[in-house]
N, C-alpha and C. Protein backbone atom coordinates (compact mmCIF):
# COMPACT_ATOMS: atom_id res chain seq x y z
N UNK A 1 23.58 30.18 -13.01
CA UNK A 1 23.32 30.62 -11.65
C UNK A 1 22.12 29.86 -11.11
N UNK A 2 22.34 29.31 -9.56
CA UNK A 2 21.00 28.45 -9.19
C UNK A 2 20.07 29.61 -9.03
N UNK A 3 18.93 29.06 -8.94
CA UNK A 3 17.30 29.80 -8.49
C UNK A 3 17.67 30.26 -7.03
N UNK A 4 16.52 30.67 -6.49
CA UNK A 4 16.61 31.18 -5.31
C UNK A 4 15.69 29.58 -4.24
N UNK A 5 15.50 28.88 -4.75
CA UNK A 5 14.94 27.30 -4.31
C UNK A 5 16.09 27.13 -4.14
N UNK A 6 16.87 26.53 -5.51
CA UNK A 6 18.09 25.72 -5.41
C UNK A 6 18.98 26.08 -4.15
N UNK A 7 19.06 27.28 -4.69
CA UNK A 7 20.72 28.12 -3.43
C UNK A 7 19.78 27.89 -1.48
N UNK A 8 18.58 28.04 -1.50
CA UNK A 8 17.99 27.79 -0.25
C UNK A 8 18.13 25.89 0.67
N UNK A 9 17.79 25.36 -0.83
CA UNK A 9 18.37 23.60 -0.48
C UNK A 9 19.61 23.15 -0.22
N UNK A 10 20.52 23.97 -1.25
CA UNK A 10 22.13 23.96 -1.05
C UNK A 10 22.06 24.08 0.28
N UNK A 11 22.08 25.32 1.11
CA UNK A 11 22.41 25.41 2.14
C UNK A 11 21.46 24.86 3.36
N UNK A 12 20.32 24.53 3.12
CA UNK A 12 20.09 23.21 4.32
C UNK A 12 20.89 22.00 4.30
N UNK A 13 21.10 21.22 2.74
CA UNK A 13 22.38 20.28 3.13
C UNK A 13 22.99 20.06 3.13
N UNK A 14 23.66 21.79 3.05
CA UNK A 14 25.28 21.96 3.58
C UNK A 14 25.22 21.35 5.14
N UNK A 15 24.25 21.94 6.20
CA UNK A 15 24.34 22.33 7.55
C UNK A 15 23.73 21.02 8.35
N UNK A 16 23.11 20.34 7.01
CA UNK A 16 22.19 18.53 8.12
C UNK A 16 23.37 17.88 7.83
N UNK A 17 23.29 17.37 9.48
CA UNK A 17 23.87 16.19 9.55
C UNK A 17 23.64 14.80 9.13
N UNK A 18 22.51 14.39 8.31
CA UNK A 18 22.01 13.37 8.17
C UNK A 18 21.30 13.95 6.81
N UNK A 19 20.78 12.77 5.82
CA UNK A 19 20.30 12.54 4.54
C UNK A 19 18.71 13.89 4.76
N UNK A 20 18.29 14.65 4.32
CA UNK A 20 17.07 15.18 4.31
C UNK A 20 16.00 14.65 2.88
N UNK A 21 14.87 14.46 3.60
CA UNK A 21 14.16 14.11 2.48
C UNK A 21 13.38 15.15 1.54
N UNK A 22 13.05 14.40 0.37
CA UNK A 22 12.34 16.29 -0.15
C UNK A 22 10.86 16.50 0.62
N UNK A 23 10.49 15.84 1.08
CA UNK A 23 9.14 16.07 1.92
C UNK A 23 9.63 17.30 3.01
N UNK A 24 10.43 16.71 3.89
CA UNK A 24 11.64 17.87 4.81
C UNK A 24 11.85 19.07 4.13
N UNK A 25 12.46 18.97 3.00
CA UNK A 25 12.71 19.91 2.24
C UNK A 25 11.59 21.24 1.86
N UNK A 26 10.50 20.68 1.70
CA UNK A 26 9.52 21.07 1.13
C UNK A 26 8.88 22.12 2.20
N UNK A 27 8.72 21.09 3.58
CA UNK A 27 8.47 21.85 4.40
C UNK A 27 9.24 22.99 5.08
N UNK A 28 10.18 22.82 5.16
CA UNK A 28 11.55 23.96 5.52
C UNK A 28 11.20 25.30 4.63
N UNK A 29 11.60 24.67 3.36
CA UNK A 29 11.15 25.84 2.47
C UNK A 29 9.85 26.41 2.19
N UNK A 30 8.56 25.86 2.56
CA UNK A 30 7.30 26.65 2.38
C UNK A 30 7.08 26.31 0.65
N UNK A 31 7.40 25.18 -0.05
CA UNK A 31 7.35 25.04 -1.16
C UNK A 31 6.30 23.63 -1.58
N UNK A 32 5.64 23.55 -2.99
CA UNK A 32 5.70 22.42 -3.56
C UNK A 32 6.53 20.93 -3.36
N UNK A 33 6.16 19.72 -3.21
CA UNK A 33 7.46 18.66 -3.28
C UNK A 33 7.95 18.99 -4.96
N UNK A 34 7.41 19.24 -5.62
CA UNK A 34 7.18 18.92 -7.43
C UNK A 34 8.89 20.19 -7.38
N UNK A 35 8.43 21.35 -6.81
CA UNK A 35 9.09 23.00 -6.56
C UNK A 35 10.28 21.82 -6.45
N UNK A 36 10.79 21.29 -5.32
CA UNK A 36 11.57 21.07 -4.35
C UNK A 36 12.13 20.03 -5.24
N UNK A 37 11.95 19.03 -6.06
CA UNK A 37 12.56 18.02 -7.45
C UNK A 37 12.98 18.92 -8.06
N UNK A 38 12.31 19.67 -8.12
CA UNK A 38 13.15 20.52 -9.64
C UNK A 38 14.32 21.17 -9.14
N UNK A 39 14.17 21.64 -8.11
CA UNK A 39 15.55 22.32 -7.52
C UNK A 39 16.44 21.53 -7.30
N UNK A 40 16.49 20.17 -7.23
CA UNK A 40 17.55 19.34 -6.71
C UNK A 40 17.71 18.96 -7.80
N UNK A 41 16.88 18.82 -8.83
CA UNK A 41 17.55 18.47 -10.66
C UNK A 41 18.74 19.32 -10.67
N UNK A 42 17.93 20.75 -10.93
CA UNK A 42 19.00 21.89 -11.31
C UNK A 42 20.43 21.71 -9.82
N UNK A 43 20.32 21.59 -8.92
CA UNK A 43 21.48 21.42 -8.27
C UNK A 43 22.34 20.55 -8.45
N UNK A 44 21.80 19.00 -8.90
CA UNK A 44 22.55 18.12 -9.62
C UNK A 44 22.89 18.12 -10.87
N UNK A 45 22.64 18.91 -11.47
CA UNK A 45 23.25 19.10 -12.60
C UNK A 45 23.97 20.35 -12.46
N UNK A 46 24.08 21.22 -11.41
CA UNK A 46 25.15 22.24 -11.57
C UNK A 46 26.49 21.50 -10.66
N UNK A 47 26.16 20.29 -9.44
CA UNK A 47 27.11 19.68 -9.45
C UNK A 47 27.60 18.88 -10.14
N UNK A 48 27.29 18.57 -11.15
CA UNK A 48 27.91 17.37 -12.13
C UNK A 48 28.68 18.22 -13.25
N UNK A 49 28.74 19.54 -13.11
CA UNK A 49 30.30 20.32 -13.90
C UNK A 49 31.46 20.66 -13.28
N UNK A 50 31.94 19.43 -12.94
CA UNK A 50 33.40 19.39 -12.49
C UNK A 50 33.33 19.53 -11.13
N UNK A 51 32.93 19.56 -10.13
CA UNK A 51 32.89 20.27 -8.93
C UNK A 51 33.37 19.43 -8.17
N UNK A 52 33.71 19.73 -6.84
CA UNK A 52 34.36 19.34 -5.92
C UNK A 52 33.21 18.15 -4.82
N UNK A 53 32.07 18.61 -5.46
CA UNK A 53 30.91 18.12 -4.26
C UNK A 53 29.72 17.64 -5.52
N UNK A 54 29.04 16.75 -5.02
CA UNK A 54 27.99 15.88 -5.66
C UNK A 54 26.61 15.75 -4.84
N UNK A 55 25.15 16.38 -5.48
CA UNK A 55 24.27 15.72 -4.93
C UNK A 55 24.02 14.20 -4.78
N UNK A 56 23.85 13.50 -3.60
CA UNK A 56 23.63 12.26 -3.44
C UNK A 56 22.60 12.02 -3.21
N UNK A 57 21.76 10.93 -3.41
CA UNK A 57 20.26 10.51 -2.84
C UNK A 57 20.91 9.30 -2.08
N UNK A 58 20.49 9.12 -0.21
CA UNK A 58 20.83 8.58 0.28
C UNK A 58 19.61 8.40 1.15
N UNK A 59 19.25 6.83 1.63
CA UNK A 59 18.63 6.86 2.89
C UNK A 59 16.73 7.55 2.36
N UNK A 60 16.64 6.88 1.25
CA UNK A 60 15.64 7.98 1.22
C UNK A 60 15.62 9.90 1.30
N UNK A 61 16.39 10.25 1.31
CA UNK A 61 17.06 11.73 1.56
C UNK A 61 18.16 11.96 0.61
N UNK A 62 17.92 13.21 0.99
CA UNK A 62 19.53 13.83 -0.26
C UNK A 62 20.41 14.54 0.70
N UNK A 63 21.79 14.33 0.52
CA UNK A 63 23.29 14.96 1.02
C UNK A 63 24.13 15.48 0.10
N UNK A 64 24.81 16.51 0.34
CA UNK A 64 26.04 16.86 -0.49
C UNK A 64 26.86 16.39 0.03
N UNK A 65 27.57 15.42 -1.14
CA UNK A 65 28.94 14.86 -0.53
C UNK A 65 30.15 15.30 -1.40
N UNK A 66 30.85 14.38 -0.88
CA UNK A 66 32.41 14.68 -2.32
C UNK A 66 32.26 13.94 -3.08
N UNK A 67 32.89 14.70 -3.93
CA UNK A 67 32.56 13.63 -5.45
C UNK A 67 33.59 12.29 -5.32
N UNK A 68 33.03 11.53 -5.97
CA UNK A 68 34.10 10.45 -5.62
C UNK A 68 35.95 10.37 -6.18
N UNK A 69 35.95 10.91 -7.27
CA UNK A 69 37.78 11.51 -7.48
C UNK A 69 38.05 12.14 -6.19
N UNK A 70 37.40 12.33 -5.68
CA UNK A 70 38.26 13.16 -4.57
C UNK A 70 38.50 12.51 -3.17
N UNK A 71 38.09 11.49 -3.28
CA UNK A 71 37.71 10.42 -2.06
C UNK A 71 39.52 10.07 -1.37
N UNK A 72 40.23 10.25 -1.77
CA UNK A 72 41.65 9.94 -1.29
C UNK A 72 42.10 11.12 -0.53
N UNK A 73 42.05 12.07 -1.17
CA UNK A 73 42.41 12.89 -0.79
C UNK A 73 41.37 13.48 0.62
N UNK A 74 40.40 13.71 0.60
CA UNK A 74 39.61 13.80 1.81
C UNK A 74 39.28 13.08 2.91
N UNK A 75 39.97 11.83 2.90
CA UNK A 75 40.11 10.69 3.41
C UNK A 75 41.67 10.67 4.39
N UNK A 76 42.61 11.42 3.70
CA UNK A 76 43.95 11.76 4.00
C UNK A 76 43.93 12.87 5.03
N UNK A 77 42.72 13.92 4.41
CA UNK A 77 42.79 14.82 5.40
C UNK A 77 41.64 15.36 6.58
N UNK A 78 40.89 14.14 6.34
CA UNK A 78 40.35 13.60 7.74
C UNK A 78 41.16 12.88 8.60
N UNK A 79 41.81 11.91 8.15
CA UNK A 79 42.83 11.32 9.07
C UNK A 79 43.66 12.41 9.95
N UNK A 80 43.96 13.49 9.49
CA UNK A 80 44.67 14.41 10.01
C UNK A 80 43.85 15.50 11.03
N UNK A 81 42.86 15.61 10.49
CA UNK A 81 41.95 16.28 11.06
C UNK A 81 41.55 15.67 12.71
N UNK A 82 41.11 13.98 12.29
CA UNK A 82 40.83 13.43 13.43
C UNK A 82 41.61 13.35 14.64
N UNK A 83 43.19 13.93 14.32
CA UNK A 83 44.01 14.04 15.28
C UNK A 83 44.09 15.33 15.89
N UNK A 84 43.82 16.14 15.28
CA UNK A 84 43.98 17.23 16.17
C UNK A 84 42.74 17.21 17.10
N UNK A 85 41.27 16.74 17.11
CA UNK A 85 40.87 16.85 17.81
C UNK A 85 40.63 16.40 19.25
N UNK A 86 40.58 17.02 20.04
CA UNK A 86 40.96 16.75 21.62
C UNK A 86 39.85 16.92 22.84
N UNK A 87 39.96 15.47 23.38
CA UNK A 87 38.70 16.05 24.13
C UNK A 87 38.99 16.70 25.64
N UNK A 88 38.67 18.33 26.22
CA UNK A 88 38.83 18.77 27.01
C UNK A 88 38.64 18.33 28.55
N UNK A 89 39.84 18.10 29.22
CA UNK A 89 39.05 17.72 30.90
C UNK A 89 38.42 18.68 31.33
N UNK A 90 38.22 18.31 32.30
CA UNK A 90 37.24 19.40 33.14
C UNK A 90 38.22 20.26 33.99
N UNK A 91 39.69 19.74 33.70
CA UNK A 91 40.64 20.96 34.48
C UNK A 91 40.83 21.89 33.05
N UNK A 92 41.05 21.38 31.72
CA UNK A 92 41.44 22.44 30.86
C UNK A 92 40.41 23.05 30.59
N UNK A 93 39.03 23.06 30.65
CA UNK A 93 37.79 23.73 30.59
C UNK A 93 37.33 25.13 31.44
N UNK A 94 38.10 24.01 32.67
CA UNK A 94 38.62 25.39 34.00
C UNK A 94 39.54 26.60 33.47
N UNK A 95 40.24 25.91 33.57
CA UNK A 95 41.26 26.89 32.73
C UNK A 95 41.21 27.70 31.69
N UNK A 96 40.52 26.78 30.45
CA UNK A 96 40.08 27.69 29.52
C UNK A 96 39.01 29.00 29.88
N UNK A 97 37.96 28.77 30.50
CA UNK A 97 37.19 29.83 30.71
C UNK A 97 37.70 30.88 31.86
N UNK A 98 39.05 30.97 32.48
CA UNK A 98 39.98 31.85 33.13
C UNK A 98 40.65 32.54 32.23
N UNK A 99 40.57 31.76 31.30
CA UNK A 99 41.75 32.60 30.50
C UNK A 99 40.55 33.27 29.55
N UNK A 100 39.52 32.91 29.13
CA UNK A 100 39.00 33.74 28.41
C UNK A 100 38.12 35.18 29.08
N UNK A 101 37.60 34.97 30.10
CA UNK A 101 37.04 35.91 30.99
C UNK A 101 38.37 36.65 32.08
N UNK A 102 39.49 36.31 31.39
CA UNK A 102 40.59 37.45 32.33
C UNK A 102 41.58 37.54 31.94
N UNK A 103 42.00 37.86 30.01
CA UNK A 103 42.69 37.61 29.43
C UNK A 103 42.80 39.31 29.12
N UNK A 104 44.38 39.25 29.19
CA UNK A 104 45.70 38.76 29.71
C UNK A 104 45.53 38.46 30.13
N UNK A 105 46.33 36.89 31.25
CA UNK A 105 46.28 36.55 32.35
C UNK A 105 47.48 35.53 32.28
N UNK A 106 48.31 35.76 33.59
CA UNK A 106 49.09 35.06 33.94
C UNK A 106 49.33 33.32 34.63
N UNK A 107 50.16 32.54 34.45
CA UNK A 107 49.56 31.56 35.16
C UNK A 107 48.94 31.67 36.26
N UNK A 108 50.23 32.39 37.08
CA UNK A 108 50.22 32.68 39.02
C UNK A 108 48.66 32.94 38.72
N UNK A 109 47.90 33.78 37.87
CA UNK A 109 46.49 34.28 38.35
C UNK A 109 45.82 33.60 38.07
N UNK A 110 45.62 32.04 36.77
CA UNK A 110 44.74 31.20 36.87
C UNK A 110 45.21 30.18 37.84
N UNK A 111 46.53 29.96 38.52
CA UNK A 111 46.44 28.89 39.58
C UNK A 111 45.58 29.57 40.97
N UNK A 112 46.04 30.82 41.09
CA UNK A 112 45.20 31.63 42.40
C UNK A 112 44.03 31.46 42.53
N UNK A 113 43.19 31.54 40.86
CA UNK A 113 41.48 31.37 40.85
C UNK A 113 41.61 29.77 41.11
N UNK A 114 41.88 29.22 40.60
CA UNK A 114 41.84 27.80 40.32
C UNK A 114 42.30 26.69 41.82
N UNK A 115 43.81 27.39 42.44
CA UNK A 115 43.85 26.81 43.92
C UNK A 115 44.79 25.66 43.60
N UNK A 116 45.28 25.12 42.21
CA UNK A 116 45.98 24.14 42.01
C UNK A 116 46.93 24.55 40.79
N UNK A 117 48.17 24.22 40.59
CA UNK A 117 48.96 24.32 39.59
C UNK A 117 48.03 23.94 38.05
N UNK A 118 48.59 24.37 36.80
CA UNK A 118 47.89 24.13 35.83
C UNK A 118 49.04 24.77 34.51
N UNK A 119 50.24 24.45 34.95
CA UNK A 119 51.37 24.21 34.19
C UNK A 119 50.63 23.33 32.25
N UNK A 120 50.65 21.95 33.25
CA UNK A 120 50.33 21.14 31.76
C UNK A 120 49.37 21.32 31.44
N UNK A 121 48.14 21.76 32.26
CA UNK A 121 46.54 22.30 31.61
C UNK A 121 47.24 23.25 30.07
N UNK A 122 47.92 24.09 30.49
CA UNK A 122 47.96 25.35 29.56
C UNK A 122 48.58 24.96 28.61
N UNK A 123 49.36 24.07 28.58
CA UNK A 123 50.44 23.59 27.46
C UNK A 123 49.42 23.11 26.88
N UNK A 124 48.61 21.81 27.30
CA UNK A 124 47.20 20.78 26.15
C UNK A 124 46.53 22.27 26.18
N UNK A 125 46.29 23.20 26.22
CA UNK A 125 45.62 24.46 25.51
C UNK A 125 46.35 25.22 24.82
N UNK A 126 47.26 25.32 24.65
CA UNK A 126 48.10 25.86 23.84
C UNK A 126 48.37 24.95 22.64
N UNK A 127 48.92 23.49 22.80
CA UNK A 127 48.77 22.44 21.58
C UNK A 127 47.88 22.19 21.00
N UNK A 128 46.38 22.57 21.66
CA UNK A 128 45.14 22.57 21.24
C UNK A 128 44.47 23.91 20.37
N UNK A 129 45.65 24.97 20.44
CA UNK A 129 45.07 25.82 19.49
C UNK A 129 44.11 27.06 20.19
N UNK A 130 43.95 26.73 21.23
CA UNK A 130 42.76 27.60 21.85
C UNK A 130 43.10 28.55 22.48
N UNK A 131 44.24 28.59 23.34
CA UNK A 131 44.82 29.90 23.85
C UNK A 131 46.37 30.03 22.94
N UNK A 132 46.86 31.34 23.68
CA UNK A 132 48.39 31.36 22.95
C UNK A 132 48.49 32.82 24.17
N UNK A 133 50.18 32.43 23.34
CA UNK A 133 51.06 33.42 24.66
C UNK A 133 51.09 35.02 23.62
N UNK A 134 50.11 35.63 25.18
CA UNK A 134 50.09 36.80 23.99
C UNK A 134 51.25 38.10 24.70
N UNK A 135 52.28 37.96 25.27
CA UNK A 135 53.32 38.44 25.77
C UNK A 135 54.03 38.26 26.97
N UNK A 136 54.32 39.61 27.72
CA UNK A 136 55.04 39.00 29.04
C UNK A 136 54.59 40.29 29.71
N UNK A 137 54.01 39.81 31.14
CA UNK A 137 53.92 41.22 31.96
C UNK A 137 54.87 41.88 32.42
N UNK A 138 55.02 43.01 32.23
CA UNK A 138 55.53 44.20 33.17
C UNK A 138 55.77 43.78 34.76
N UNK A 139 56.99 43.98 35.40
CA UNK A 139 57.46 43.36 36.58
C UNK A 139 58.15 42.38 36.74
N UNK A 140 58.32 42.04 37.98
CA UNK A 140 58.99 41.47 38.56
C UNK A 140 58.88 39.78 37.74
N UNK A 141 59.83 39.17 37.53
CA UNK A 141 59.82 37.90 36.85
C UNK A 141 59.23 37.92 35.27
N UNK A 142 58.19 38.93 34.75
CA UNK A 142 58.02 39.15 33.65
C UNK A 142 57.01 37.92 33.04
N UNK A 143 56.28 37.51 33.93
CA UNK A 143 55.52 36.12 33.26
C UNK A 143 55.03 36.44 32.19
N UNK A 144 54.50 35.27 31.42
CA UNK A 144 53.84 34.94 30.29
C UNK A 144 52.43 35.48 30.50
N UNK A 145 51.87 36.08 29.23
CA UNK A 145 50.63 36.32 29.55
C UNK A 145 49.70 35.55 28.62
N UNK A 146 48.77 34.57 28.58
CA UNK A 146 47.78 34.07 28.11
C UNK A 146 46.68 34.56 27.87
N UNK A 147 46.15 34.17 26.69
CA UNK A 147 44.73 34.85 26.17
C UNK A 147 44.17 33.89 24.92
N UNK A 148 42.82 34.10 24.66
CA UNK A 148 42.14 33.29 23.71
C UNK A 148 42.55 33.39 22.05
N UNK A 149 42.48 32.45 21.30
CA UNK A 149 42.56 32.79 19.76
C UNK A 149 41.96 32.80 18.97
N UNK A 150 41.36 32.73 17.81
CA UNK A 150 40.52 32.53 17.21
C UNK A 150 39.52 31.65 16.76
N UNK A 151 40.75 30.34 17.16
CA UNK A 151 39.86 28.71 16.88
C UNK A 151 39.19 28.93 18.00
N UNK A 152 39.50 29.35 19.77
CA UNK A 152 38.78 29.58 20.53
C UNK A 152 37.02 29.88 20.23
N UNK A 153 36.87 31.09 19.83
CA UNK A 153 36.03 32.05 19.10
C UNK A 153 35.39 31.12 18.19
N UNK A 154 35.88 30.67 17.21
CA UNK A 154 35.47 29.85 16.11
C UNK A 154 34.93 28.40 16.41
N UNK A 155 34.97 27.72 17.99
CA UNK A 155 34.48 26.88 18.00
C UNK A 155 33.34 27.23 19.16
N UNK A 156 33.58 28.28 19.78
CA UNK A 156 32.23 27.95 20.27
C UNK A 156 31.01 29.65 19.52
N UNK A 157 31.54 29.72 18.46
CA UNK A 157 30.68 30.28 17.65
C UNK A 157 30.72 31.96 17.87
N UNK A 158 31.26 32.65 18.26
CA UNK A 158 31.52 33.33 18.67
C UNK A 158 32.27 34.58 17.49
N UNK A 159 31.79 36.12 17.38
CA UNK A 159 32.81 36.80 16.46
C UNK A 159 34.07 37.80 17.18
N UNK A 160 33.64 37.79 18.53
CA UNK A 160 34.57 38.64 19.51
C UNK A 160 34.24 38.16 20.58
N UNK A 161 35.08 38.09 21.52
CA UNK A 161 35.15 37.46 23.36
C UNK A 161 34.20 38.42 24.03
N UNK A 162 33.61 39.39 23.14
CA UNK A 162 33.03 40.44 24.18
C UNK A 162 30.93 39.77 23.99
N UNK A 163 30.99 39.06 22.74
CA UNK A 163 30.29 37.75 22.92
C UNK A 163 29.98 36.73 23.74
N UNK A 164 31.02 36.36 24.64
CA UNK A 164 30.62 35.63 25.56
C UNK A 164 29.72 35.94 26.76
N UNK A 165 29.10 35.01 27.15
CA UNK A 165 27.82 35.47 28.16
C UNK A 165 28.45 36.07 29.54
N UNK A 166 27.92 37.15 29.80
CA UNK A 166 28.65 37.27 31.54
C UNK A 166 28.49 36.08 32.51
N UNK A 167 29.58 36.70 33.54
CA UNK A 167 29.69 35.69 34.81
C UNK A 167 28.31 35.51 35.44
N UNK A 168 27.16 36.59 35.47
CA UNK A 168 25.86 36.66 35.96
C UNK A 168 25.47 35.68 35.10
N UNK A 169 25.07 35.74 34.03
CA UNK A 169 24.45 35.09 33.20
C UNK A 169 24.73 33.16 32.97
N UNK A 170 25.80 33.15 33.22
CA UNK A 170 26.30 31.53 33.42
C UNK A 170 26.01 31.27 34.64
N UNK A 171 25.70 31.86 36.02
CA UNK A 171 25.52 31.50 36.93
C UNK A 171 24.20 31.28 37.40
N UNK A 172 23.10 31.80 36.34
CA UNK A 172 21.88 31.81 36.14
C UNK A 172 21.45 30.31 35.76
N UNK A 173 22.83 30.00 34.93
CA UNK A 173 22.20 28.29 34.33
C UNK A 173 23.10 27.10 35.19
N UNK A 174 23.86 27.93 36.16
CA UNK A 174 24.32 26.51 37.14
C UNK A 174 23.15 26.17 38.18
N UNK A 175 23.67 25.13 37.97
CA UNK A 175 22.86 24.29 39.16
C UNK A 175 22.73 24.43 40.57
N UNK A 176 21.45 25.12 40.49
CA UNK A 176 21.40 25.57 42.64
C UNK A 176 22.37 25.21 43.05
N UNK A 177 22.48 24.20 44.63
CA UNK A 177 23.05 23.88 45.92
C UNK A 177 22.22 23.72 46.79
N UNK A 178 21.69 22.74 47.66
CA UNK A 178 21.09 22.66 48.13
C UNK A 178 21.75 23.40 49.38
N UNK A 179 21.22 23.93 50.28
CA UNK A 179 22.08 24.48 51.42
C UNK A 179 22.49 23.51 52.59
N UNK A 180 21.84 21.88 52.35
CA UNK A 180 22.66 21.11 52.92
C UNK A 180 24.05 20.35 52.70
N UNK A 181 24.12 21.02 51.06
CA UNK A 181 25.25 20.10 49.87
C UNK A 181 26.67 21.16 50.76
């Protein structure tokens, strides 16, 4: 079992994006540099029993990476990965935040807020994982009703939609208008 050092370093370079040095380290943790070697001994040597992940010294800094047997395979499923990701226009962004602040919601009611059709908006949000059809309304024609999913939630950090900031509160961080604009 790691120390309570070790398991504290683990998870700073789980979460850096870039190499950390043990000086960094040291300071993060409120520790010794001497403290902060020894913990990355004992972490490299609890990764070097079989594991899926390897301490690296990189850059002057240390990273957890993959061990290298595994380099094909994580390589395969980055390739895959890199495809699903999608970068949002500023109409599916529209859209998305209609559907999350008025979900259920029908198209007819995000084109009404919105003022323009948004047919294919919803489809690249729907292929994108972020909304889904969560039934059909009651009435006349019976439309589709849209609402958020979990990758939604899960990417912008979120554990329930009731998380998201109010309409007051986002309107606090838009940008004035000048009253001549």
């Amino acid at each position: 079992m790691l120390s309570s050092l070790a398991k504290q370093i683990e998870a700073l370079l789980f979460v850096a994006t870039t190499p950390v040095s043990s000086e960094e380290l040291a300071c993060f943790t409120r520790r010794e540099r001497g403290e902060v070697e020894g913990a990355l001994q004992e972490l490299s040597f609890h990764y070097s029993d079989g594991h899926g992940l390897v301490l690296c010294r990189v850059a002057e800094g240390w990273e957890i990476c993959t061990a290298p047997d595994l380099a094909g395979i994580v390589s395969d499923f980055r390739e895959i990965v890199s495809h699903q990701k999608v970068r949002l226009s500023r109409a599916a962004v529209e859209c998305l935040a209609i559907v999350a602040y008025n979900q259920p919601v029908t198209r007819a009611e995000i084109e009404e807020i919105r003022g323009v059709r948004c047919e294919r908006v919803l489809e690249t949000l729907l292929s994108c994982g972020v909304i889904r059809i969560a039934g059909r309304r009651k009435g006349t024609g019976s439309p589709l009703l849209y609402r958020t999913t979990d990758a939604f939630l899960e990417h912008f950090g979120l554990s329930a939609i009731s998380e998201l900031p109010t309409l007051e509160e986002v309107e606090e961080f838009a940008p004035q208008k000048d009253e001549g604009e």
